[in-house]
N, C-alpha and C. Protein backbone atom coordinates (compact mmCIF):
# COMPACT_ATOMS: atom_id res chain seq x y z
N UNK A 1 65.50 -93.78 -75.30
CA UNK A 1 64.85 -92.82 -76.18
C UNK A 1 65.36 -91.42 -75.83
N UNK A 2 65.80 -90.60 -76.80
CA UNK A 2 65.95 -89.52 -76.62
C UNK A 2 65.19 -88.32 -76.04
N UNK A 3 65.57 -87.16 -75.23
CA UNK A 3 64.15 -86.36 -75.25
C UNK A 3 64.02 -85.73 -76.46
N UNK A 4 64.27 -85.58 -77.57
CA UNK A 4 63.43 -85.29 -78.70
C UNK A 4 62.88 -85.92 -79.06
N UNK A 5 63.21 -87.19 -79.36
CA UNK A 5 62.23 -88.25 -80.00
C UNK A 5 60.90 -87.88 -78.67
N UNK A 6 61.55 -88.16 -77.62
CA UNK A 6 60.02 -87.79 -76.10
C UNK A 6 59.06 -86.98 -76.43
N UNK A 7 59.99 -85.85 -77.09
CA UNK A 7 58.83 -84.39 -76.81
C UNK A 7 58.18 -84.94 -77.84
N UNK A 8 58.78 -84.87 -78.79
CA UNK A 8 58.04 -85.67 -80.55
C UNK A 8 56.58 -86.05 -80.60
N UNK A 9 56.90 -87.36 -79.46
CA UNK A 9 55.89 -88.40 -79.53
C UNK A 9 55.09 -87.24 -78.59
N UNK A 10 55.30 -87.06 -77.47
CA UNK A 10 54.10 -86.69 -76.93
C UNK A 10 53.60 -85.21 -77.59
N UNK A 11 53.83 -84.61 -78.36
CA UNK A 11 53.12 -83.86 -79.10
C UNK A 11 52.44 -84.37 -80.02
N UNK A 12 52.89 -85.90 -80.74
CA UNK A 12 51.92 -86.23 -81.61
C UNK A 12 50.44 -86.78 -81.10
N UNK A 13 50.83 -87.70 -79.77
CA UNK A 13 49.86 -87.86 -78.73
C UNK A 13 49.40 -87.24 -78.15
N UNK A 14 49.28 -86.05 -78.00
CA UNK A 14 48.40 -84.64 -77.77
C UNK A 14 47.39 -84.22 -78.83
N UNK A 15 48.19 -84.44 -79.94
CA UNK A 15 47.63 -83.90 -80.95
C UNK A 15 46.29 -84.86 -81.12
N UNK A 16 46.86 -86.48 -81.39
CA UNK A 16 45.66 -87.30 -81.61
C UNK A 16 45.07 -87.32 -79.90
N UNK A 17 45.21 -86.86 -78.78
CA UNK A 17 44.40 -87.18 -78.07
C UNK A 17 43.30 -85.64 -78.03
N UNK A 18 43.79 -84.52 -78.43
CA UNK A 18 42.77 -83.63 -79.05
C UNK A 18 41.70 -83.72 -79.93
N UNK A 19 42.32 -84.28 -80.87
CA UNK A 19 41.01 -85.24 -82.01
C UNK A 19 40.21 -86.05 -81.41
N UNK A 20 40.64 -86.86 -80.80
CA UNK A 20 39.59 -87.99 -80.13
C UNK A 20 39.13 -87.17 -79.58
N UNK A 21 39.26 -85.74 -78.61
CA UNK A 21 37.36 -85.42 -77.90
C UNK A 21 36.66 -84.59 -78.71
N UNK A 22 36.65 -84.45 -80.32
CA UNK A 22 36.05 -83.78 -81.04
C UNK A 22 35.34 -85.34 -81.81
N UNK A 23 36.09 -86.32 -82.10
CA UNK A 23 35.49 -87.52 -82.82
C UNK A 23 34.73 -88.69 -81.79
N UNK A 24 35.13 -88.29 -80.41
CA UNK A 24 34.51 -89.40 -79.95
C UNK A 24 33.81 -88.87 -78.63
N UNK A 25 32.54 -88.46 -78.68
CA UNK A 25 31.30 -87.50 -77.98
C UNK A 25 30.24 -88.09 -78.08
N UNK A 26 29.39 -87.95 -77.11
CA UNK A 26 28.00 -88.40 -77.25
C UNK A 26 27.18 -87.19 -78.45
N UNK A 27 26.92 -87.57 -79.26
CA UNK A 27 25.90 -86.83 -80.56
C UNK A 27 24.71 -86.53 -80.11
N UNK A 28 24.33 -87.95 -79.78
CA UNK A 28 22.84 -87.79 -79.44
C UNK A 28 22.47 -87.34 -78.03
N UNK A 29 23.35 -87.10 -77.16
CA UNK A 29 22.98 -86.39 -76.04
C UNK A 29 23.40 -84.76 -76.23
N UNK A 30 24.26 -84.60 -76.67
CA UNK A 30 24.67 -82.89 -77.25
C UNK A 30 23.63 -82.89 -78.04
N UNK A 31 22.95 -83.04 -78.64
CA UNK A 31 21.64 -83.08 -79.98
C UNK A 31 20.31 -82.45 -78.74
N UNK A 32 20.21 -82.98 -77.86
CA UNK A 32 19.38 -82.91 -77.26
C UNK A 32 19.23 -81.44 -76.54
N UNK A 33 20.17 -80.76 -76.27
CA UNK A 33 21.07 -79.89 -75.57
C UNK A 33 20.44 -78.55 -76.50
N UNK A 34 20.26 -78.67 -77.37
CA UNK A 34 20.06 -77.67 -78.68
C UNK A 34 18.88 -77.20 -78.47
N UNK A 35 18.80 -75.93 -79.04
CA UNK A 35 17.52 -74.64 -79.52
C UNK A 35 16.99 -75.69 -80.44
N UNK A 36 15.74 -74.96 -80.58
CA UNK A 36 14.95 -75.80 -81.73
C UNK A 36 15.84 -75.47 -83.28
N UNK A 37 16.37 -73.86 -83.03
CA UNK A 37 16.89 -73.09 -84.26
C UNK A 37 18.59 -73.58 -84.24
N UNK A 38 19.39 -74.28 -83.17
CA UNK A 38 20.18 -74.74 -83.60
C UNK A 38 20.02 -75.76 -84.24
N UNK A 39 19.22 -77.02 -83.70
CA UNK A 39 18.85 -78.21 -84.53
C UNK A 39 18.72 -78.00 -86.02
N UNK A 40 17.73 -77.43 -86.38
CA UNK A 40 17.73 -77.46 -87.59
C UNK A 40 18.64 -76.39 -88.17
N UNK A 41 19.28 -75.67 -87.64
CA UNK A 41 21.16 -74.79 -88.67
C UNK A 41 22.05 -76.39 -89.29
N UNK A 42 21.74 -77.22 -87.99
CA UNK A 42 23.18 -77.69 -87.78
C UNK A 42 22.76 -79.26 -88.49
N UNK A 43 21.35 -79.81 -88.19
CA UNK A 43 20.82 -80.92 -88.56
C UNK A 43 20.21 -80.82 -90.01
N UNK A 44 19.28 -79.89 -89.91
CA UNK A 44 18.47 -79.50 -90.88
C UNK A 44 18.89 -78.65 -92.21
N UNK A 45 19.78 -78.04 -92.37
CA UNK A 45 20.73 -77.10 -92.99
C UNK A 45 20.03 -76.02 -93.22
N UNK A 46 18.85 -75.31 -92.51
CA UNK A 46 18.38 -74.07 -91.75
C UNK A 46 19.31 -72.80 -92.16
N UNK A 47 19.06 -72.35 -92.48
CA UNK A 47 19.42 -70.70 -92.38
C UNK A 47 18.97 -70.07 -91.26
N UNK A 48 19.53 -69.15 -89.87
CA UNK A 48 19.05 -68.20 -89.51
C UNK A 48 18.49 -66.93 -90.52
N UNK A 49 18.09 -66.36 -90.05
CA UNK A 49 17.41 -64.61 -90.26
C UNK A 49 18.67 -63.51 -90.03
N UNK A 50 19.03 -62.98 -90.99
CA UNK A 50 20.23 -61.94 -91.26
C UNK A 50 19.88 -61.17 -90.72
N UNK A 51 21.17 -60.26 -89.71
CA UNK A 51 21.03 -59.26 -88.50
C UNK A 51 20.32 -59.86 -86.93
N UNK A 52 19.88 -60.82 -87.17
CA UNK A 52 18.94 -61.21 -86.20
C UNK A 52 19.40 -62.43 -85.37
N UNK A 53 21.53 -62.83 -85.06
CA UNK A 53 21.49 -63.47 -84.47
C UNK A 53 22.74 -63.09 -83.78
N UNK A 54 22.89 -64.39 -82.90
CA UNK A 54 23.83 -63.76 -82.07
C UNK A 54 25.36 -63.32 -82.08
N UNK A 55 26.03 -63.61 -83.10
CA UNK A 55 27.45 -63.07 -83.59
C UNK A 55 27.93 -62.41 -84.78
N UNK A 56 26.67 -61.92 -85.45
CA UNK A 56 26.83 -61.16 -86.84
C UNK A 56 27.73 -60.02 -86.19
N UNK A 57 27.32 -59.29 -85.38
CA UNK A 57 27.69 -58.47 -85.03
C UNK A 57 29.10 -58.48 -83.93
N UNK A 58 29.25 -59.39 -83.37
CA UNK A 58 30.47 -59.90 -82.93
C UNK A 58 32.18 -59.40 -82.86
N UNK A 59 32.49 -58.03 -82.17
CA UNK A 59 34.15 -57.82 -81.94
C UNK A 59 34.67 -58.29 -81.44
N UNK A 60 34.00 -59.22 -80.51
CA UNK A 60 35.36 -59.18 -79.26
C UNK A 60 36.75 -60.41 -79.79
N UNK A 61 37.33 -60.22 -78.95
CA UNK A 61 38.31 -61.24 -79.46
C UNK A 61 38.40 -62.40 -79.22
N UNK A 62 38.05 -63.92 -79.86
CA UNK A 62 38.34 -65.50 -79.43
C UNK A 62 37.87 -65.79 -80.53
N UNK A 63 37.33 -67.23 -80.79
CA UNK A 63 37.13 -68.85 -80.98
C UNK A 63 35.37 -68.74 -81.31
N UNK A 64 35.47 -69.47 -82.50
CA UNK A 64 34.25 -70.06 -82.94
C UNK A 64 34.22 -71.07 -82.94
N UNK A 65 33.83 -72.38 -81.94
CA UNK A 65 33.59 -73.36 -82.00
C UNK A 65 32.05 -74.19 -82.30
N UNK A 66 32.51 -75.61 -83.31
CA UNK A 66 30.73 -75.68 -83.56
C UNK A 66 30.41 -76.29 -82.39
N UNK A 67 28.90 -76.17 -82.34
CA UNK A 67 28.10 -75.66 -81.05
C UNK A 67 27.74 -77.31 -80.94
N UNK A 68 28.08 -78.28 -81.65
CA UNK A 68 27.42 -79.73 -81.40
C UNK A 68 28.89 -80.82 -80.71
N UNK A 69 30.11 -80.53 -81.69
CA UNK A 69 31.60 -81.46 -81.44
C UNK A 69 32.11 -80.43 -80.24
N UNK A 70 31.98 -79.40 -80.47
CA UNK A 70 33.50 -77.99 -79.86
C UNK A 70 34.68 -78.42 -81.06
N UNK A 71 34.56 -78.74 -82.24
CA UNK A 71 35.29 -78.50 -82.85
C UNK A 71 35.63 -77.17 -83.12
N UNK A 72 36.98 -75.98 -83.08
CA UNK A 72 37.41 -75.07 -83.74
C UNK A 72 37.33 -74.63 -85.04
N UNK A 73 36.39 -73.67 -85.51
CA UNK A 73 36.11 -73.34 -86.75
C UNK A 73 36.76 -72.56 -87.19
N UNK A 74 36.21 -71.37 -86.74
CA UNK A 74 36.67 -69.59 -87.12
C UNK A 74 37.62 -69.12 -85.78
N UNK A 75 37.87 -67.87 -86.09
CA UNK A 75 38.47 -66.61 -85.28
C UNK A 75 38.03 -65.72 -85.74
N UNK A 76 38.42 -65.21 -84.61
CA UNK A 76 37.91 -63.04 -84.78
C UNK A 76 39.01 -62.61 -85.11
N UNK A 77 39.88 -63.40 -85.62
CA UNK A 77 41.47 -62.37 -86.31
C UNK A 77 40.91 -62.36 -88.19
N UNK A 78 40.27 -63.24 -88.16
CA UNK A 78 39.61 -63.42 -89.85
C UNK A 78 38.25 -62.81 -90.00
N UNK A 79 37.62 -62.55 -88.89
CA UNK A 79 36.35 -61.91 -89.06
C UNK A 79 36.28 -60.61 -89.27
N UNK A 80 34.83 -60.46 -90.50
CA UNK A 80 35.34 -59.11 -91.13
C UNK A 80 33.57 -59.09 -91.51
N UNK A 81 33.39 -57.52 -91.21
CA UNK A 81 32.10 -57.23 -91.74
C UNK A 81 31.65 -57.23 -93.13
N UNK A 82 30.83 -58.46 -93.28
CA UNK A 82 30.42 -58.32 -94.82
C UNK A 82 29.16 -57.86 -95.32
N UNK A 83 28.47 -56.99 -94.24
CA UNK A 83 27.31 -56.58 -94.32
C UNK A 83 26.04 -57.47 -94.97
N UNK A 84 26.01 -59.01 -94.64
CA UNK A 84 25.46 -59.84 -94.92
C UNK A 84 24.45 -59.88 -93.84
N UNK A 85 24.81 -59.38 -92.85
CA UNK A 85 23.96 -60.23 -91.49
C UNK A 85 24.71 -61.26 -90.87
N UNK A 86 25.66 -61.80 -91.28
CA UNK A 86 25.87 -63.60 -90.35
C UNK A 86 27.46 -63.33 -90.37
N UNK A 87 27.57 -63.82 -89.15
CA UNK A 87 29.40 -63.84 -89.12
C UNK A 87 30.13 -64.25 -90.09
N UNK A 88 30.95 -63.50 -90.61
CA UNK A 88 31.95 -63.84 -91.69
C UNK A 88 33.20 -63.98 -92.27
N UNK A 89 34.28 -64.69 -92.51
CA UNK A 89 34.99 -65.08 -92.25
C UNK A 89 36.08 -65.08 -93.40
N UNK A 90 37.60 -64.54 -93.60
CA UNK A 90 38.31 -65.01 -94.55
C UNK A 90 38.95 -66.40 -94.69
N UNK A 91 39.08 -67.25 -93.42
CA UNK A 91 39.78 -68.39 -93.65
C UNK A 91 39.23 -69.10 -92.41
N UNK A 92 39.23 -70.55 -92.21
CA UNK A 92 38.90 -71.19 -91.16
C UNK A 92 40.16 -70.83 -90.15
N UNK A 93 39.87 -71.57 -88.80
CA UNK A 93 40.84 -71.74 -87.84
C UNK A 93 41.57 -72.81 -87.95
N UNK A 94 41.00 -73.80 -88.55
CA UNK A 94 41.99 -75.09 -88.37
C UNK A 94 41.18 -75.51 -89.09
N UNK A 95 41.90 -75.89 -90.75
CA UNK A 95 41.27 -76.36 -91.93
C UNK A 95 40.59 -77.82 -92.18
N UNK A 96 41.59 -78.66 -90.56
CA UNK A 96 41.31 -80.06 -90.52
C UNK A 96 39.92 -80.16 -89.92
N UNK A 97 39.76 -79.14 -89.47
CA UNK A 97 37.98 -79.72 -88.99
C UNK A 97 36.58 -79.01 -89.48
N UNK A 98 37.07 -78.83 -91.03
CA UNK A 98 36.16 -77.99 -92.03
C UNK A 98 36.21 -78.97 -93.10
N UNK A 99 34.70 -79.67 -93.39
CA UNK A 99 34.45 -80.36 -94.43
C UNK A 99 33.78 -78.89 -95.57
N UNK A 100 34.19 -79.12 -96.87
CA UNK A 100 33.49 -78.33 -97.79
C UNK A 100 32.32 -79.71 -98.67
N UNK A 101 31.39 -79.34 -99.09
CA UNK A 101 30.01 -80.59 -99.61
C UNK A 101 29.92 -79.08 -100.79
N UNK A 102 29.52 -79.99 -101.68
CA UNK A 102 28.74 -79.13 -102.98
C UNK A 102 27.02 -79.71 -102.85
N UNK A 103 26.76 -78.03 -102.98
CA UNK A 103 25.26 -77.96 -102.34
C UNK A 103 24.38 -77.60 -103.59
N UNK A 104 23.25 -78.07 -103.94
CA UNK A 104 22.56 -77.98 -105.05
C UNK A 104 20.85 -77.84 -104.36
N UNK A 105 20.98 -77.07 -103.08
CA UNK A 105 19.38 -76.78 -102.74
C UNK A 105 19.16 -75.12 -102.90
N UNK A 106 19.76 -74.75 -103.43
CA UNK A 106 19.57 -72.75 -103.95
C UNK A 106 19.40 -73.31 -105.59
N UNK A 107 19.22 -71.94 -105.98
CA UNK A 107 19.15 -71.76 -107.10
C UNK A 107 20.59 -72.25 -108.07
N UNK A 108 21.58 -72.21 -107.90
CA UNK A 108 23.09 -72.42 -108.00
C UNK A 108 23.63 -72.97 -106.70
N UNK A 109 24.44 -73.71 -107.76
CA UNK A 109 25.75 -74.82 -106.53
C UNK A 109 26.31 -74.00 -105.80
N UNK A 110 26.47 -74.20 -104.20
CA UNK A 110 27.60 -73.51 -103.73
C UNK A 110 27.96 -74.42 -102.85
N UNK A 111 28.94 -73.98 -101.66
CA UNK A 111 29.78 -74.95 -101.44
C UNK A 111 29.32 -74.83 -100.12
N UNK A 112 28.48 -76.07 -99.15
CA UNK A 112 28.20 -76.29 -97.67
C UNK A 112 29.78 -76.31 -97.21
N UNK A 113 29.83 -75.30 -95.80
CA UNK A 113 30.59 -75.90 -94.73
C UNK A 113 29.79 -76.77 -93.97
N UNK A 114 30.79 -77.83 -93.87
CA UNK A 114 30.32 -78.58 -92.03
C UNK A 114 31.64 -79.30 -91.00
N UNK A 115 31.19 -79.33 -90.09
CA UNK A 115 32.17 -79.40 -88.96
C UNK A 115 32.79 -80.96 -89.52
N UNK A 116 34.19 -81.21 -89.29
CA UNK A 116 34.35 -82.30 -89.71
C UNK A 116 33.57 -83.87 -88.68
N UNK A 117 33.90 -83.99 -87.28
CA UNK A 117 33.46 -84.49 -86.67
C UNK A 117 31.81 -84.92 -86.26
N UNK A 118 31.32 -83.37 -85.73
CA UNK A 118 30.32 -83.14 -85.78
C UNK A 118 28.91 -83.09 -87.12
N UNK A 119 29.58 -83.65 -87.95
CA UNK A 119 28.62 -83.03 -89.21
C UNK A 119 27.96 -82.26 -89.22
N UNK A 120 27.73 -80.81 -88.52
CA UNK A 120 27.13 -80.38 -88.09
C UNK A 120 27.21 -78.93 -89.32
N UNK A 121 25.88 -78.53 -89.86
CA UNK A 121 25.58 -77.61 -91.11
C UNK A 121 26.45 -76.48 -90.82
N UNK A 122 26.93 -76.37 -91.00
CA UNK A 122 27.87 -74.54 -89.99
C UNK A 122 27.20 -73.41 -91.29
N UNK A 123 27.50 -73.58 -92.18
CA UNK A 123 27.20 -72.35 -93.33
C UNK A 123 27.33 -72.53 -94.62
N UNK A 124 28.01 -71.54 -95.30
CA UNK A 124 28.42 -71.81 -96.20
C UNK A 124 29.91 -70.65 -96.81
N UNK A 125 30.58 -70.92 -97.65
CA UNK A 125 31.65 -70.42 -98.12
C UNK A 125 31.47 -69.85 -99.94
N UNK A 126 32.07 -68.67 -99.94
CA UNK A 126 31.35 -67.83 -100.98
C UNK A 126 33.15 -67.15 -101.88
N UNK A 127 32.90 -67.01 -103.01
CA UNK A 127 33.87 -66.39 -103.88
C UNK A 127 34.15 -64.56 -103.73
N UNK A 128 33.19 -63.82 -102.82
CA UNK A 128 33.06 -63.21 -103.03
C UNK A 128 33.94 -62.08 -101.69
N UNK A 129 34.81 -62.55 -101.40
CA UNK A 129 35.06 -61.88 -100.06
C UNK A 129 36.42 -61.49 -100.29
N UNK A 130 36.94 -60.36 -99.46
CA UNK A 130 37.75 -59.83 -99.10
C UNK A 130 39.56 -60.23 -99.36
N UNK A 131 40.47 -59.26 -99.78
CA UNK A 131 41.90 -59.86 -100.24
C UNK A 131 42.27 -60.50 -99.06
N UNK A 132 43.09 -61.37 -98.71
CA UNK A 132 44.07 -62.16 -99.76
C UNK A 132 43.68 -63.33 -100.14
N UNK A 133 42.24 -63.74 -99.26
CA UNK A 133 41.55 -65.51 -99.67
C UNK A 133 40.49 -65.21 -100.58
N UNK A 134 40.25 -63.72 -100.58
CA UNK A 134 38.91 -63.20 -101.43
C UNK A 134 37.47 -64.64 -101.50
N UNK A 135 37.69 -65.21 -100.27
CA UNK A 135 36.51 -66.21 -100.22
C UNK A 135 36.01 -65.41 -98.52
N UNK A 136 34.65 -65.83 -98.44
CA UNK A 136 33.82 -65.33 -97.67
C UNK A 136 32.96 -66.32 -97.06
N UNK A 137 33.44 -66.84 -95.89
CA UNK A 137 33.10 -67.90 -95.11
C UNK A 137 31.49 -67.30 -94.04
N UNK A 138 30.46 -67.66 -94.88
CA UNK A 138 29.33 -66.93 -94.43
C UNK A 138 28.85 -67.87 -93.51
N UNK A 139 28.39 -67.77 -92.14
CA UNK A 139 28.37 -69.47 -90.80
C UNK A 139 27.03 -68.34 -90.40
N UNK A 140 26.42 -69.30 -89.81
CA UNK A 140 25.16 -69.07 -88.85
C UNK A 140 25.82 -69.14 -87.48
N UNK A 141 25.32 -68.55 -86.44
CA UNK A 141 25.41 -68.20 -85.03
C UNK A 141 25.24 -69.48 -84.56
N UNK A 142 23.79 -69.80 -85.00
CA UNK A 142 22.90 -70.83 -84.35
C UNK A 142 24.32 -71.91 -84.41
N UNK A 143 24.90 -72.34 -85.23
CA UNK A 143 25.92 -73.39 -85.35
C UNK A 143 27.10 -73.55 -84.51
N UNK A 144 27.44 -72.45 -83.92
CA UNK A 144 28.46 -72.05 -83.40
C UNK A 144 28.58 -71.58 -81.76
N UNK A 145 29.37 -71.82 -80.80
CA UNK A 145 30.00 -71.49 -79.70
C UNK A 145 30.94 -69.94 -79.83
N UNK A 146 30.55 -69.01 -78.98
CA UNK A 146 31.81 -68.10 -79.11
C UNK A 146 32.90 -68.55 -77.76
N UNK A 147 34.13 -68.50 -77.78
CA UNK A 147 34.74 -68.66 -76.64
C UNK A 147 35.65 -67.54 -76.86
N UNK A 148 35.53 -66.45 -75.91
CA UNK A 148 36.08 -65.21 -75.44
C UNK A 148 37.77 -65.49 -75.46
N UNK A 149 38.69 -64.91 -75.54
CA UNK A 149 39.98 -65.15 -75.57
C UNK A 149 40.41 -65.17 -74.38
N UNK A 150 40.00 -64.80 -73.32
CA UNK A 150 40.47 -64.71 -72.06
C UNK A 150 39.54 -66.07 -71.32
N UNK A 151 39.30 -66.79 -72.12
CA UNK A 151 38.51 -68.08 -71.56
C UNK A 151 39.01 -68.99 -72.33
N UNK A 152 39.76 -69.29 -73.57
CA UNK A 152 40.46 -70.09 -74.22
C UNK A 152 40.90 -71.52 -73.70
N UNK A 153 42.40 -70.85 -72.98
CA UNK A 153 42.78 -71.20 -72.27
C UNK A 153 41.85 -72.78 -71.23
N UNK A 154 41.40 -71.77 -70.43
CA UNK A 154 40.30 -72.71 -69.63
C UNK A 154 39.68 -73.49 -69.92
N UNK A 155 38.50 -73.26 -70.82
CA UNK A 155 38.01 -73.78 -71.89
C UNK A 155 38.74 -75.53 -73.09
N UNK A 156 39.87 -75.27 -73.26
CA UNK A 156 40.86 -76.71 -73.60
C UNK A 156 41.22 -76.13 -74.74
N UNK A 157 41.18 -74.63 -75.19
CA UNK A 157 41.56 -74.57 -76.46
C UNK A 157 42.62 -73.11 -76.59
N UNK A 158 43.65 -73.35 -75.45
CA UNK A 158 44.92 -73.10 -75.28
C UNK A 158 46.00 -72.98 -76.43
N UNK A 159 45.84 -73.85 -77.12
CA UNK A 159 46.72 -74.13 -78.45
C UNK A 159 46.54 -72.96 -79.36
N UNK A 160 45.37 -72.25 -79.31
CA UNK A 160 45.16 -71.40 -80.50
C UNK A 160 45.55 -69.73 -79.98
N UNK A 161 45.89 -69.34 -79.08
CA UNK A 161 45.61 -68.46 -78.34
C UNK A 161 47.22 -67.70 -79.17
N UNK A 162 47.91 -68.20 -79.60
CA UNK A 162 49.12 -67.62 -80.46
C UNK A 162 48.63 -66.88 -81.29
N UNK A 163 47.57 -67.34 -81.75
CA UNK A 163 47.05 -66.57 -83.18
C UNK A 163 46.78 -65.31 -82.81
N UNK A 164 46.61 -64.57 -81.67
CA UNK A 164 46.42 -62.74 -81.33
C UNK A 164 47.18 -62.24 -80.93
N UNK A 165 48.82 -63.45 -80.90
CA UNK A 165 49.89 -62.27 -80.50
C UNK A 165 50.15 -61.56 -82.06
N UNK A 166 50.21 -60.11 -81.90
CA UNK A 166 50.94 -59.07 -82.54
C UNK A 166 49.78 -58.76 -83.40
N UNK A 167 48.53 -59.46 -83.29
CA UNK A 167 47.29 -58.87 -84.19
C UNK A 167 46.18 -57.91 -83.44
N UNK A 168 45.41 -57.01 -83.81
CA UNK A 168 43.88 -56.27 -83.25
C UNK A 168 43.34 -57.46 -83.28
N UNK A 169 42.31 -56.65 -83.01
CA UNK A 169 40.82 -57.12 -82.52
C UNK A 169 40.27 -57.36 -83.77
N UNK A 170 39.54 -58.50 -84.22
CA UNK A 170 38.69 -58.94 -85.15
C UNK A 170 38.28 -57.69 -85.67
N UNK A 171 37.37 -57.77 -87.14
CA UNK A 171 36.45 -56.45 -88.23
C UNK A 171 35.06 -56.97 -87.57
C-alpha cells in the first residue's frame, strides 16, 4: 500500500472514528448531568428568557458544542449580535451535525435546529439575518457548551481551530 493511499485511509478512519464519539454515548447518563433548564431547551424544546443567559452576550473566541453529544455546532467567527437576546449565528460549524425539522408549535412554521446525534432542541434558524447567508441561526445557551479556543485543542476538537487563522474575534 502506498503512503497515500495510508494517509487516505487513516484520515477517513479518523474522520469515522470522530463520529462514533458523538453517535455512540451514554444519553441517558449525560441526560442526567443537566439543569432542570437544559433538560427541557434540549428535551422539551423550551425556550430560555432573552438577555438572561449565558452566551447571548458571548466575545470570546471558540466552539459551541451541544451540551448533551459535544457535537460541534456554531463558532464565534459567525457570531454576530442580533439584538435578540440568544446567541446568534450566520452559518453552522459543521453542517453534518445540524438536523433542520419544520416546526408548527408558534404561530407560523419555522425551522427547529437539532444536534444531529444528540437530538438535542438547540434553537432555531430564521430568514432574517445578516449578508452573505442572510439566515440567523437563533440557539439557546441552555443547549450548548462554550469551548474557549485556547482549550480546543485539549478538549478533542483540534480539527476546527483553522477556522481563526487570519480572522477577529467573533460580533
Amino acid at each position: 500500500m502506498t503512503k497515500i493511499k495510508i494517509l487516505i485511509l487513516s484520515l477517513l478512519m479518523g474522520n469515522a472514528m470522530a463520529n462514533n464519539q458523538y453517535e455512540n454515548f451514554d444519553k441517558a447518563a449525560r441526560l442526567k448531568e443537566l439543569t432542570p433548564m437544559q433538560y427541557k431547551v434540549t428535551q422539551e424544546d423550551a425556550t430560555e428568557k432573552p438577555f438572561d443567559n449565558a452566551y447571548w452576550d458571548n466575545k470570546r473566541e471558540g466552539i459551541y458544542v451541544d451540551i448533551v453529544s459535544g457535537e460541534p455546532l456554531f463558532s464565534s467567527t459567525t457570531k454576530y449580535k442580533s439584538g435578540t437576546g440568544w446567541p446568534s449565528f450566520t452559518a453552522p460549524l459543521d453542517p453534518d451535525y445540524i438536523v433542520e425539522k419544520l416546526d408548527f408549535s408558534a404561530f407560523w412554521p419555522r425551522t427547529e435546529i437539532q444536534s444531529k446525534y444528540g437530538k438535542s432542541h438547540v434553537g432555531h434558524v430564521f430568514k432574517d439575518g445578516p449578508k452573505p447567508s442572510g439566515l440567523r441561526y437563533c440557539m439557546n445557551s441552555a443547549a450548548m457548551n462554550f469551548i474557549p479556543k485556547d482549550e480546543m485543542q485539549q478538549q478533542g476538537y483540534g480539527q476546527y481551530l483553522h477556522i481563526f487563522d487570519n480572522l477577529g474575534v467573533g460580533k
